[in-house]
C-alpha atoms as a PDB file:
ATOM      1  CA  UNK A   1      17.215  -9.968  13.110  1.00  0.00           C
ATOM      2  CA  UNK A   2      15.448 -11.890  10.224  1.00  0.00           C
ATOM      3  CA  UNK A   3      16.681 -15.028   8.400  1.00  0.00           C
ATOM      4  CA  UNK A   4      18.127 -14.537   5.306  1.00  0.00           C
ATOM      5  CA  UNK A   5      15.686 -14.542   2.443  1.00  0.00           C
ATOM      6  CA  UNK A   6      16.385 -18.088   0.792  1.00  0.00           C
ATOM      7  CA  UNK A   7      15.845 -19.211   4.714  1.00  0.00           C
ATOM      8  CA  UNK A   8      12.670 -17.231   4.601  1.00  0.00           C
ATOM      9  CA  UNK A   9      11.406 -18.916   1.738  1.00  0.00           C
ATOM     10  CA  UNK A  10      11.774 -22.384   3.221  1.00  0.00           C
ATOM     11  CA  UNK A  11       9.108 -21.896   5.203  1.00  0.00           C
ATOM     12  CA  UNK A  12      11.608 -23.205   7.960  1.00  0.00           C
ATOM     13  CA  UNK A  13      11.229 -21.545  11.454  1.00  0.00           C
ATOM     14  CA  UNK A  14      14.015 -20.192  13.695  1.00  0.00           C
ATOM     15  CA  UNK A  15      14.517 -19.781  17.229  1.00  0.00           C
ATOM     16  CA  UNK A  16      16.683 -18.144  18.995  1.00  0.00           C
ATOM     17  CA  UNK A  17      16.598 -16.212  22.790  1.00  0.00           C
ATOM     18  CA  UNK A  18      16.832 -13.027  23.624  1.00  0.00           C
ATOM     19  CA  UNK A  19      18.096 -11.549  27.259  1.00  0.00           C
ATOM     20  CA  UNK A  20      16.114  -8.160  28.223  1.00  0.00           C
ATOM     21  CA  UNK A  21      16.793  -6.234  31.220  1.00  0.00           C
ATOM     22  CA  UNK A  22      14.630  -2.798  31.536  1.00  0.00           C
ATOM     23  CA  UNK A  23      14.123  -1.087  34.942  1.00  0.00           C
ATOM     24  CA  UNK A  24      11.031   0.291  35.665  1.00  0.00           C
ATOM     25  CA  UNK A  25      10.286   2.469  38.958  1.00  0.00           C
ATOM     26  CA  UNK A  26      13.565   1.722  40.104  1.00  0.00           C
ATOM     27  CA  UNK A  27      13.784  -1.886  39.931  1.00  0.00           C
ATOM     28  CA  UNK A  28      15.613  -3.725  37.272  1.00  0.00           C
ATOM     29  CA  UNK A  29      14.375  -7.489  35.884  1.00  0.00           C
ATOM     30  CA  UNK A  30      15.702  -9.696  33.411  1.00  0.00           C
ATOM     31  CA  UNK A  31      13.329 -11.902  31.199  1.00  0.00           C
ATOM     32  CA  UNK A  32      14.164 -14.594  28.768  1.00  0.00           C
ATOM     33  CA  UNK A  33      12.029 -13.469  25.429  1.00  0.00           C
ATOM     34  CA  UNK A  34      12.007 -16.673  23.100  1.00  0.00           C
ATOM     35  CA  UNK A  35      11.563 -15.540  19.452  1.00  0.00           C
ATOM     36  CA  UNK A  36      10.364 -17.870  16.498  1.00  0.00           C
ATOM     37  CA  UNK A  37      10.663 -16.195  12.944  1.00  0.00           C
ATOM     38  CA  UNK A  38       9.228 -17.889  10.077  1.00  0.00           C
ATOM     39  CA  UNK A  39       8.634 -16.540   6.483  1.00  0.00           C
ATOM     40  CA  UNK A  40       4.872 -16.719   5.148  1.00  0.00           C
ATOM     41  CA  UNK A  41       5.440 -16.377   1.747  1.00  0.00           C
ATOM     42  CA  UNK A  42       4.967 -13.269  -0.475  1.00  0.00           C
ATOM     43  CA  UNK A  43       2.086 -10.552  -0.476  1.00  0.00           C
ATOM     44  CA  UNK A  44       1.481  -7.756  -2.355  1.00  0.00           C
ATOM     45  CA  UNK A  45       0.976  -4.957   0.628  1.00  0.00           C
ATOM     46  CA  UNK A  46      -0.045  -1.520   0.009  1.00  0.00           C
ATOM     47  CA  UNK A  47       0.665   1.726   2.255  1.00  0.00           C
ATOM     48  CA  UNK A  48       0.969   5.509   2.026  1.00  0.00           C
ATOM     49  CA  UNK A  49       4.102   4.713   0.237  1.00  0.00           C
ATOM     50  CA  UNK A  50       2.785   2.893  -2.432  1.00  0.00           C
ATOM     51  CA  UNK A  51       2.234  -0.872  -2.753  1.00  0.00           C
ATOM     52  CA  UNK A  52       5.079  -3.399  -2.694  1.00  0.00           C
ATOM     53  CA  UNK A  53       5.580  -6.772  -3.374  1.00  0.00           C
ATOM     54  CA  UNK A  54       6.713  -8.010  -0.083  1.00  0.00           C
ATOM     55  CA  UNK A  55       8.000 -11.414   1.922  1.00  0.00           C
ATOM     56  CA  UNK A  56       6.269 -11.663   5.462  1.00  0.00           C
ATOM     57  CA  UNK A  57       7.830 -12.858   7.938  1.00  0.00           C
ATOM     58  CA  UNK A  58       5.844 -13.695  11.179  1.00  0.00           C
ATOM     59  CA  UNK A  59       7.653 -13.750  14.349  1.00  0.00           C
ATOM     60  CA  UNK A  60       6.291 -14.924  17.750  1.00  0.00           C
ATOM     61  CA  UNK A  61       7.671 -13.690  20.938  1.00  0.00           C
ATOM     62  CA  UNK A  62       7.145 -15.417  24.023  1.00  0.00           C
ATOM     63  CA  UNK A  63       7.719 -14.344  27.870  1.00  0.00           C
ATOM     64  CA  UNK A  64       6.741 -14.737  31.319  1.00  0.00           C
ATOM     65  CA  UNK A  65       6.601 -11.491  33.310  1.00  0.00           C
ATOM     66  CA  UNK A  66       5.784 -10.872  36.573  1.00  0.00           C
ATOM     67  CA  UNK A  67       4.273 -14.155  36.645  1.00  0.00           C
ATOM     68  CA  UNK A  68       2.089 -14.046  33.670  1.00  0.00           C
ATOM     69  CA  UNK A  69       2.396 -15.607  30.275  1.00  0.00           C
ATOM     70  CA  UNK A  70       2.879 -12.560  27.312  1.00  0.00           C
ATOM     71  CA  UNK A  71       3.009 -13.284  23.915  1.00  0.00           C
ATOM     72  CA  UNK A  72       3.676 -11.328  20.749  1.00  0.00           C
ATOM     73  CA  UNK A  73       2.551 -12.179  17.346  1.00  0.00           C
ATOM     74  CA  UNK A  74       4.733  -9.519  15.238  1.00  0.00           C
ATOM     75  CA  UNK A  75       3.840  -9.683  11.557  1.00  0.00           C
ATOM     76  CA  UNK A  76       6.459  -8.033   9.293  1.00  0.00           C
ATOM     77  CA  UNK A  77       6.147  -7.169   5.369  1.00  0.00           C
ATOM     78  CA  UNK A  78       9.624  -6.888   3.798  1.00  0.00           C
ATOM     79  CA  UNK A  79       9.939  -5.100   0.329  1.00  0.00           C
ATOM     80  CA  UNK A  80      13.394  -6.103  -1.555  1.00  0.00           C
ATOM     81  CA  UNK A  81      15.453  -3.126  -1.563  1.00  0.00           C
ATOM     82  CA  UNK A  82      13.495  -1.199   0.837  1.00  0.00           C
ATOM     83  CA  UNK A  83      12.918  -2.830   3.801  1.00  0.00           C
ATOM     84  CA  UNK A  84      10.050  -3.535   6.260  1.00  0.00           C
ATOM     85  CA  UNK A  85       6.962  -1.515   4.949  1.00  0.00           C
ATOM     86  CA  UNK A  86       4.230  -2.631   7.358  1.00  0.00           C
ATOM     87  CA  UNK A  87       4.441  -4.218  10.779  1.00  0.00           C
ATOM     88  CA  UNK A  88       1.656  -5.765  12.809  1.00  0.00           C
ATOM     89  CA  UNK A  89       1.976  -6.191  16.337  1.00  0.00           C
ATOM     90  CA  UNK A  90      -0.677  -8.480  18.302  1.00  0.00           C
ATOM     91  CA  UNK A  91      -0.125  -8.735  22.043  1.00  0.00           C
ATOM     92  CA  UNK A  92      -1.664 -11.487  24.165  1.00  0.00           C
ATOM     93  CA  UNK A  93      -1.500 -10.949  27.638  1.00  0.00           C
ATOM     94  CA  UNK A  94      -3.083 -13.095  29.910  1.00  0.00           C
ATOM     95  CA  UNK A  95      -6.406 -14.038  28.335  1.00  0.00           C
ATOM     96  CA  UNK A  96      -6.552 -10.418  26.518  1.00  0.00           C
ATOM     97  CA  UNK A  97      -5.666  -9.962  23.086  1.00  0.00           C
ATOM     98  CA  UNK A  98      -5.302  -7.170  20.073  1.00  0.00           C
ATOM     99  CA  UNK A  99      -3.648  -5.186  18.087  1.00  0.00           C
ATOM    100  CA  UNK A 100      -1.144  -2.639  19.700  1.00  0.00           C
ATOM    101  CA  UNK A 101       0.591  -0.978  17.156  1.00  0.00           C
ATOM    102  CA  UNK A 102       0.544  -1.034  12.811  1.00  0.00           C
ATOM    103  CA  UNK A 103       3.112   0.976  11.517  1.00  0.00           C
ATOM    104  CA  UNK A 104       3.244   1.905   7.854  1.00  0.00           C
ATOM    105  CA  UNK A 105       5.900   3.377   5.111  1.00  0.00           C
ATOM    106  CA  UNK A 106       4.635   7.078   4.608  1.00  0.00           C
ATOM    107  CA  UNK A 107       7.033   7.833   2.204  1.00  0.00           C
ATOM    108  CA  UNK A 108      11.193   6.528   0.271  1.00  0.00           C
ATOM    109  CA  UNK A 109      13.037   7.585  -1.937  1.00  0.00           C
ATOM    110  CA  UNK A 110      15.709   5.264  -3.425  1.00  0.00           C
ATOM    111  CA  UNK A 111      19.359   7.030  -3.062  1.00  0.00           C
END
């Protein structure tokens, strides 16, 4: 979920919660992910599918697991009429930090 564009463009952030449960090796936990989503403006971004003039919107997700603080810095560019066309995310865990994923538009086709 993003705020709507004009929110975006405020420059206002949002918070909200979010409720996970996953179960891993057989045992199930719940953790309380606190998200803040605020818009950074717009930058021209370019990928395999070309290069789009996009809004970013920076969220920040923040957990405790097992004890230990984990945040995620998740970077989002957001072409109009296409959607997100690059995402950064940036996991700190602990006192470790870096990049764990980038995902790019390869290709679209409007239809």
């Amino acid at each position: 979920y993003w705020p709507s564009a004009a929110d975006l463009a405020s420059g206002r952030s949002y918070h909200s919660t979010l409720t996970i449960e996953f179960t891993v090796a057989g045992k199930t936990e719940q953790v309380a992910t606190h998200v803040t989503a605020t818009g950074g403006g717009t930058q021209s971004v370019t990928v395999p599918a070309g290069t789009y003039s996009a809004t970013v919107v920076s969220m920040l997700e923040s957990e405790k697991f097992d004890g230990i603080n984990v945040s995620t810095d998740i970077k989002t560019w957001l072409a109009s009429g296409v959607g997100p066309v690059q995402t950064e995310i940036v996991t700190v865990d602990g006192t470790t930090q870096g990049v764990t994923d980038k995902e790019e538009l390869t290709s679209f086709v409007k239809g």
